[in-house]
Protein backbone atom coordinates (compact mmCIF):
# COMPACT_ATOMS: atom_id res chain seq x y z
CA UNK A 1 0.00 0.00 0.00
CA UNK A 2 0.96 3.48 -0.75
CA UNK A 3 2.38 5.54 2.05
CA UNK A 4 0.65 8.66 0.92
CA UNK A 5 -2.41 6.48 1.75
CA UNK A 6 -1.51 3.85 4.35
CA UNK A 7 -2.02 6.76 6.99
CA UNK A 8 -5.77 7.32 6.13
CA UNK A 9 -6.50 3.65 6.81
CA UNK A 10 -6.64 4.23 10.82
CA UNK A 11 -8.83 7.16 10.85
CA UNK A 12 -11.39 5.29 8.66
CA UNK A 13 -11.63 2.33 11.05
CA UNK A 14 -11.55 4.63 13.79
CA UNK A 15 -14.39 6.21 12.28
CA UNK A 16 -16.37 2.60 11.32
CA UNK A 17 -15.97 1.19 14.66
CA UNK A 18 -18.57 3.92 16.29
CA UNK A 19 -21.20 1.78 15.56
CA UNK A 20 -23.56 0.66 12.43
CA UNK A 21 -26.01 3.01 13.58
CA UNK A 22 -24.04 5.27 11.82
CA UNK A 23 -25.25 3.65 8.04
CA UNK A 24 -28.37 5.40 7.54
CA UNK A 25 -27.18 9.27 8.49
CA UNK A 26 -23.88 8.54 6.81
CA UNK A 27 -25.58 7.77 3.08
CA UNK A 28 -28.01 10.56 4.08
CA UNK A 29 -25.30 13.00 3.92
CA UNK A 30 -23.74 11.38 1.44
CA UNK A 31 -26.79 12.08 -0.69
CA UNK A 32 -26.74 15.22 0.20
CA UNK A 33 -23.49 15.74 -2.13
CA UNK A 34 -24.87 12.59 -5.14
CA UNK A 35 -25.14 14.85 -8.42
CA UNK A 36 -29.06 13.35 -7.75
CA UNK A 37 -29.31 15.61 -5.24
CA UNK A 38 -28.04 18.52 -7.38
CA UNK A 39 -29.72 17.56 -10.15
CA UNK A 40 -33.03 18.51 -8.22
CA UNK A 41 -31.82 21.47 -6.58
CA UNK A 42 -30.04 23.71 -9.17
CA UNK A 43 -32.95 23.48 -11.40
CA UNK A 44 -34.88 24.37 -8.07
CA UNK A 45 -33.28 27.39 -7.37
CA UNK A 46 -33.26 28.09 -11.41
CA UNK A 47 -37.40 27.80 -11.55
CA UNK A 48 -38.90 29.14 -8.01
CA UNK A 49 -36.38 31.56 -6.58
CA UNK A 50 -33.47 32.70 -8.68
CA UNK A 51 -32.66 32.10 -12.52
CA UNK A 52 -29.04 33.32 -12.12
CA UNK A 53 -28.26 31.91 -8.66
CA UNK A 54 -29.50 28.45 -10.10
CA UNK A 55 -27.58 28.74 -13.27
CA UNK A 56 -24.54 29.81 -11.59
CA UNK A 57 -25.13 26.83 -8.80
CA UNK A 58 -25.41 24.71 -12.15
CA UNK A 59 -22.80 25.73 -14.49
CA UNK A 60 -20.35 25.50 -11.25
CA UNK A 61 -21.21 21.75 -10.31
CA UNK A 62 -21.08 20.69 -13.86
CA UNK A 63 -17.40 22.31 -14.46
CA UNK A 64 -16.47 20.75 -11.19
CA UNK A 65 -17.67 17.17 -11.91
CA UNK A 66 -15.74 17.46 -15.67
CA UNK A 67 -12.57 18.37 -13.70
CA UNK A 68 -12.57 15.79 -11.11
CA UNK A 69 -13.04 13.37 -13.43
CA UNK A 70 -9.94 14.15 -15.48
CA UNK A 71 -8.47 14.65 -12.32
CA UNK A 72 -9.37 10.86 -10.87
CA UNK A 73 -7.88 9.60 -14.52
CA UNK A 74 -4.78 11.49 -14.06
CA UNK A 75 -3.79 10.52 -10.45
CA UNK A 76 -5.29 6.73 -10.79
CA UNK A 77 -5.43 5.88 -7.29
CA UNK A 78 -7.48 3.38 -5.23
CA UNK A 79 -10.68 3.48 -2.96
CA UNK A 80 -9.90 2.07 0.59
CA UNK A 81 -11.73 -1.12 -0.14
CA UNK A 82 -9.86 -1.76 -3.20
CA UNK A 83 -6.87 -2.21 -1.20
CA UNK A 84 -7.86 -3.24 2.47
CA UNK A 85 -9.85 -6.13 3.33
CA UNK A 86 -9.85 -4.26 6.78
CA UNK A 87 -12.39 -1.68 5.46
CA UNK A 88 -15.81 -2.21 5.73
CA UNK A 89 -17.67 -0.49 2.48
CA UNK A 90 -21.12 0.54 2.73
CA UNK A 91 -21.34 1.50 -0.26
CA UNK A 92 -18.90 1.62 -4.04
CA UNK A 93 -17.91 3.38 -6.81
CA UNK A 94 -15.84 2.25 -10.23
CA UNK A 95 -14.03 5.13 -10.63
CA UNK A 96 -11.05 6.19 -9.13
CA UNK A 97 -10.54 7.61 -5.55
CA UNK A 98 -8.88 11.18 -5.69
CA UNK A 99 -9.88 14.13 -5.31
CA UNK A 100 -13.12 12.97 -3.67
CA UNK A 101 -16.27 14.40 -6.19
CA UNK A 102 -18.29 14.47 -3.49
CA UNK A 103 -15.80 16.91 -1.11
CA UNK A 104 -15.04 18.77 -4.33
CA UNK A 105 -18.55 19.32 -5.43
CA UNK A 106 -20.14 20.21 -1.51
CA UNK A 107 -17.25 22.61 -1.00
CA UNK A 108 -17.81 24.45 -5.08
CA UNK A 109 -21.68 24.46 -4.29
CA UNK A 110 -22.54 25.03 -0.67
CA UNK A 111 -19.04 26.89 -0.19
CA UNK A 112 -20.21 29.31 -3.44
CA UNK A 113 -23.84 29.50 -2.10
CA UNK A 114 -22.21 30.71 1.71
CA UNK A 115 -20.22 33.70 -0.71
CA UNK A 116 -23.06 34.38 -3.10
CA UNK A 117 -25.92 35.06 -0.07
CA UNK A 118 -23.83 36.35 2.76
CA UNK A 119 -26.20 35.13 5.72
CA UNK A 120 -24.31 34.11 8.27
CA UNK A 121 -26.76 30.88 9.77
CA UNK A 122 -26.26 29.95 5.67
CA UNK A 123 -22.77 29.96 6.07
CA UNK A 124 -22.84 27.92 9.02
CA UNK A 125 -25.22 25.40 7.89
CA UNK A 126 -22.67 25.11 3.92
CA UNK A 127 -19.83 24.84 6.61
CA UNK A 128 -21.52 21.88 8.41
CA UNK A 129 -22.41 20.35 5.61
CA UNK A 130 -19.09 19.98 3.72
CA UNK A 131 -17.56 18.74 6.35
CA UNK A 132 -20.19 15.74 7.12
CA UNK A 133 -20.63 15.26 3.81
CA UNK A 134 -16.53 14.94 3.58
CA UNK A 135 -17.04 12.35 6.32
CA UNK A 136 -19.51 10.66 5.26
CA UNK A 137 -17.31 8.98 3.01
CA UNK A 138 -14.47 8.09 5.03
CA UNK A 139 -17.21 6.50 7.50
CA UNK A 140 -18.50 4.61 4.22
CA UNK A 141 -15.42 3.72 2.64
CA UNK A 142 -15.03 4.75 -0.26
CA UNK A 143 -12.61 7.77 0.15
CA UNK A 144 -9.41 8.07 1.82
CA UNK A 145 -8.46 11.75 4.27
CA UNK A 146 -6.05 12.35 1.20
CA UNK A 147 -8.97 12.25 -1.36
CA UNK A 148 -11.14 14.56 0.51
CA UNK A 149 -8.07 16.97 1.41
CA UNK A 150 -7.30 17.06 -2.73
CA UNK A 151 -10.79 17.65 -3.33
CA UNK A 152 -11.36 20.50 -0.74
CA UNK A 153 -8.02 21.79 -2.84
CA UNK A 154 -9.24 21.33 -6.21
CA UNK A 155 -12.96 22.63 -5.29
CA UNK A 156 -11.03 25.56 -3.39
CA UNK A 157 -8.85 26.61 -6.64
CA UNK A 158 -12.29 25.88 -8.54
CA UNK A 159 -14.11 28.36 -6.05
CA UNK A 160 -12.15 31.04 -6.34
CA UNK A 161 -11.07 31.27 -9.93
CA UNK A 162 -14.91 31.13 -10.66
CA UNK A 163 -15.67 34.04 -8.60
CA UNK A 164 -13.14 35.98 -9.68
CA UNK A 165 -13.37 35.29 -13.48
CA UNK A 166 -17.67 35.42 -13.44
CA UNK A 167 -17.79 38.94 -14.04
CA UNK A 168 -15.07 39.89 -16.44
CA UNK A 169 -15.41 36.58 -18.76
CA UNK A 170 -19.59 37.30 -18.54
CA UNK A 171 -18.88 41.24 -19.86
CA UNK A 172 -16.87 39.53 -22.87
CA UNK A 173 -19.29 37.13 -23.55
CA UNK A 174 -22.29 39.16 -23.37
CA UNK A 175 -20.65 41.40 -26.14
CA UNK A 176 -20.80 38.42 -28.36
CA UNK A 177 -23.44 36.85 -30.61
CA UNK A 178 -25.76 34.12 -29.35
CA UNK A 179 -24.57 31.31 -31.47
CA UNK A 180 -20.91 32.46 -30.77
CA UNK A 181 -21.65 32.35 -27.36
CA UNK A 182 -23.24 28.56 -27.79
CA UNK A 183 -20.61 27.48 -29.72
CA UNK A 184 -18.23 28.60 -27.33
CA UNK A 185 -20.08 26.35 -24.60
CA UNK A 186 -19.68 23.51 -27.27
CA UNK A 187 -15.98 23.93 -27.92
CA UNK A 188 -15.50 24.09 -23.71
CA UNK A 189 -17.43 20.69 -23.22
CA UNK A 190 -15.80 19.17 -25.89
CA UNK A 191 -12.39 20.32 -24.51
CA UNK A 192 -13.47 18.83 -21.02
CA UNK A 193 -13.75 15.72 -23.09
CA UNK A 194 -10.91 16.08 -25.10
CA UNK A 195 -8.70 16.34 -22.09
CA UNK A 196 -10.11 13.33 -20.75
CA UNK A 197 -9.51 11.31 -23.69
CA UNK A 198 -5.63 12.67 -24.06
CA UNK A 199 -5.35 11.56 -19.83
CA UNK A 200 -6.79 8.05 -20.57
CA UNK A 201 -4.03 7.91 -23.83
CA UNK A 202 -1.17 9.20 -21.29
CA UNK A 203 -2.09 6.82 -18.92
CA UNK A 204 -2.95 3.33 -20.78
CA UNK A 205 -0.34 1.87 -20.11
CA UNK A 206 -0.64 2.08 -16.07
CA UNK A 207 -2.74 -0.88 -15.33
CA UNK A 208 -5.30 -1.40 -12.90
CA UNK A 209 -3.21 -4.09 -10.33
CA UNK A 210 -5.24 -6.96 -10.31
CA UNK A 211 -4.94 -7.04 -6.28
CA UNK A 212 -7.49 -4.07 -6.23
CA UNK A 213 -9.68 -5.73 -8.37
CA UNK A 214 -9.60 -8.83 -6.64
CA UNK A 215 -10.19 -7.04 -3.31
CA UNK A 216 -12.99 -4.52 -5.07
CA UNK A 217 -15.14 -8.08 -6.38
CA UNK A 218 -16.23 -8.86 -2.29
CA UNK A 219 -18.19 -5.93 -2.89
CA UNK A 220 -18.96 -5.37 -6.16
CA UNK A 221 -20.04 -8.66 -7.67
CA UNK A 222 -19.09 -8.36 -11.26
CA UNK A 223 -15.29 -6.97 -9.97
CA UNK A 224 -13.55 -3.31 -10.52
CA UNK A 225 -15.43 -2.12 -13.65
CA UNK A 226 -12.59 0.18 -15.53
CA UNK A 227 -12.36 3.02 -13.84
CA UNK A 228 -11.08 5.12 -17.12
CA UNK A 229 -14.70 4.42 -18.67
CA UNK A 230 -15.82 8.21 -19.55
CA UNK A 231 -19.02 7.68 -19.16
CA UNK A 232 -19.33 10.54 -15.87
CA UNK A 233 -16.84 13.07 -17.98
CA UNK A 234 -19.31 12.92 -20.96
CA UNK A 235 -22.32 13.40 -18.86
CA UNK A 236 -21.18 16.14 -16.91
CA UNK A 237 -19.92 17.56 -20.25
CA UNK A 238 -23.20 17.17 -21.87
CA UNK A 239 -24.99 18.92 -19.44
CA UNK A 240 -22.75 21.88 -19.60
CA UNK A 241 -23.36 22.44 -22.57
CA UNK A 242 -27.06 22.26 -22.97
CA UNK A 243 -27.08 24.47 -19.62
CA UNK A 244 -25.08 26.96 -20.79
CA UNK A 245 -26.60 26.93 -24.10
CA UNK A 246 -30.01 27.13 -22.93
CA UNK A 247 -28.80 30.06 -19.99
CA UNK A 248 -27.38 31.96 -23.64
CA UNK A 249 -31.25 31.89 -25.33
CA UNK A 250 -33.25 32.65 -21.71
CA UNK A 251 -31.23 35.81 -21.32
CA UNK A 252 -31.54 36.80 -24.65
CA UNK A 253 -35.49 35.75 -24.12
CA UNK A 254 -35.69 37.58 -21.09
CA UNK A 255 -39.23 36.95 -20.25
CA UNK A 256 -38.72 34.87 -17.36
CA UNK A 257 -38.83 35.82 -13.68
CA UNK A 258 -38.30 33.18 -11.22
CA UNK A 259 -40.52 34.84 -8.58
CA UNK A 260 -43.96 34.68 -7.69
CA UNK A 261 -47.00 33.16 -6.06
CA UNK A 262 -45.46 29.89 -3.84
CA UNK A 263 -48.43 27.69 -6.05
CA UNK A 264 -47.24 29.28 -8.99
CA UNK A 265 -43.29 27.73 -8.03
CA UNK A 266 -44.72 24.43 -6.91
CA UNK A 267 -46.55 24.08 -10.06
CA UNK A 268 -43.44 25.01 -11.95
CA UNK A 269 -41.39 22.59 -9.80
CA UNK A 270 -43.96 19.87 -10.39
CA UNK A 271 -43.64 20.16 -14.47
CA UNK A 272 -40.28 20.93 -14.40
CA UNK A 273 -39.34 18.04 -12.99
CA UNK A 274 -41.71 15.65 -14.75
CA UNK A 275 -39.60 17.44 -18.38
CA UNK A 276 -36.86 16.26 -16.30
CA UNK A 277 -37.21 12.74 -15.78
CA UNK A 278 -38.92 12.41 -19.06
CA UNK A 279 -35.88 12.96 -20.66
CA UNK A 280 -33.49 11.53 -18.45
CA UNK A 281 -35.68 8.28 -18.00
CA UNK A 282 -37.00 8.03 -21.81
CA UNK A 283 -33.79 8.80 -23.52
CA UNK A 284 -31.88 5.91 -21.26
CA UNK A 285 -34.27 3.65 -22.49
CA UNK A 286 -33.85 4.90 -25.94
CA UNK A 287 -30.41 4.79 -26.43
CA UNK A 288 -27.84 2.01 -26.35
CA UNK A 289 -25.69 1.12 -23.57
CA UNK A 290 -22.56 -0.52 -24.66
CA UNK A 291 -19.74 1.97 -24.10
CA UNK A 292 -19.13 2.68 -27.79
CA UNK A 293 -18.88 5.55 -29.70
CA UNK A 294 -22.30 5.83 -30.68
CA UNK A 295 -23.16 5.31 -26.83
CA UNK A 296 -20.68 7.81 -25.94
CA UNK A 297 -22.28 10.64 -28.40
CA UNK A 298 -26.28 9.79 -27.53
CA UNK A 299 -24.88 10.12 -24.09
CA UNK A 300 -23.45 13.32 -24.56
CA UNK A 301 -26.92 14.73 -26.45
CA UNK A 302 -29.31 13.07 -23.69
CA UNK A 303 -27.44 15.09 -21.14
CA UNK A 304 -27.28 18.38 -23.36
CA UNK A 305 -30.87 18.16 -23.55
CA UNK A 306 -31.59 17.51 -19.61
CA UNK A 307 -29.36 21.02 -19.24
CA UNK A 308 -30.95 22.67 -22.35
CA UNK A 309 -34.67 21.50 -20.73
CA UNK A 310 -33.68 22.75 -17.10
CA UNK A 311 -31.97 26.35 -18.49
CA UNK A 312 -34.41 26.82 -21.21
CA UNK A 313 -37.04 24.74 -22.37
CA UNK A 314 -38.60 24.68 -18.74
CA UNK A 315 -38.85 28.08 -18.12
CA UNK A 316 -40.20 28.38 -21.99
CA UNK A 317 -43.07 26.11 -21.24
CA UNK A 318 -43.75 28.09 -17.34
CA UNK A 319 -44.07 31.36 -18.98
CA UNK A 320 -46.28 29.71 -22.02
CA UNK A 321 -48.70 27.71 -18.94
CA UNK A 322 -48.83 31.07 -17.03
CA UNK A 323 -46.82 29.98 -14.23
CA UNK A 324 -44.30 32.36 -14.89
């Protein structure tokens, strides 16, 4: 085992041995940073209280997941229970272990919500929940202290540039056409995924030791499923794109206003959501699902749509119902 990770092992089964009872409020919080969970609540904020909050909430989750996946390619290192038979794991993943996405994403998203709102109980509360989120999966086991401390870094350097660069890089893009603008989101996905493609090239030739596999299979029953598949890089790339695209028309629209009667934002909620998992449950059952090329492009357009549907054909369809 690696030294950089052999410390980490300790604190985890310090952690596990305070009890089972500890299960259920552990994958609670854990949920609490799933890109399910975000999935409902950016397009929540988007609809019912605040188009640009929501959008920025989304664009800054979506950027973060394409990074940490290039990032887990490029460092290629284990999950706890991939390596230690010592580790109990209450629950798995196939991809690689650092930076943690989970540590990453809670620290971009609640850690951008504490700067964008300035109310110090919210602050608080974001603070609280990064850090038992960040726990949560040490306590489950799928996370060493050294992936959460890389992804509190990465979602940190994330954080910051984004704050800084929002305004400047929005006055620039504002000045330009529509479609320029969209194909500008386009080229950015696509680099997300180009990146990620040039990491798995670098990197082919490190295999996956067969030890970690071995270990992985007493939890997952079909064994370590390759964790260089792109499947999570091209769906958080996707969905950057058709969010960002679909942000580029509703501005441009301007008809929308996220306020209103609390029916009025139910009702919204209620059909935006149904949109929602009409595309993201019709178009899975649509489209193939053998990791090849064609998989990997229907992939990337059921995802653009999801974001195009949350950013702009949602709020299209409120305003058109009179719930907007």
């Amino acid at each position: 085992m690696s030294p950089i990770l052999e410390w980490g092992i300790p604190i985890i089964k310090w952690l596990q041995a305070l009890g089972d009872w500890l299960v259920l409020p552990m994958k609670l919080f854990t949920y609490l940073g799933n890109k399910e969970f975000y999935i409902l609540v950016a397009p929540t904020v988007l609809w019912c209280f605040d188009a640009m909050l929501g959008l920025r909430i989304g664009l800054l989750l979506l950027t973060s997941g394409s990074i940490n996946n290039i990032l887990k390619m490029t460092f290629g290192l284990p999950r706890p229970y991939w390596i230690s038979k010592d580790i109990k794991a209450y629950a798995w993943r196939p991809t690689f272990g650092l930076p943690s996405g989970h540590a990453q994403n809670a620290l971009v998203i609640w850690g951008g919500l504490s700067i964008w709102l300035r109310k110090r109980w919210l602050t608080i509360t974001c603070i609280l929940l990064i850090l038992l989120i960040s726990v949560s999966r040490l306590y489950l086991g799928v996370h060493f202290p050294l992936d959460i401390l890389g992804g509190w870094l990465f979602g940190a350097i994330l954080l910051v540039c984004f704050v800084k660069l929002e305004k400047p890089i929005g006055q620039r893009l504002s000045a330009l056409k529509p479609g320029i603008q969209i194909l500008i989101a386009f080229l950015v996905s696509l680099a997300f995924i180009g990146l990620g493609l040039g990491v798995n090239a670098l990197t082919a030739e490190r295999a996956v030791p067969q030890a970690w596999s071995e270990t992985a299979s007493l939890v997952q029953p079909e064994g370590l499923v390759d964790p260089r598949v792109l499947d999570e890089l091209i769906t958080a790339s996707g969905s950057l794109f058709g969010l960002a695209a679909g942000a580029v028309l509703l501005f441009r629209w301007g008809r929308f206003n996220a306020r209103g009667p609390w029916k009025q934002r139910a009702q919204r909620y209620f059909v935006g959501v149904i949109g929602l998992l009409t595309l993201y449950i019709g178009l899975k059952l649509i489209f193939p699902n053998d990791n090849s090329l064609l998989d990997h492009v229907l992939r990337y357009v059921r995802y653009a749509a999801i974001g195009f549907w949350a950013s702009y054909g949602a709020p299209r369809l409120f305003v058109r119902l009179g719930m907007a």
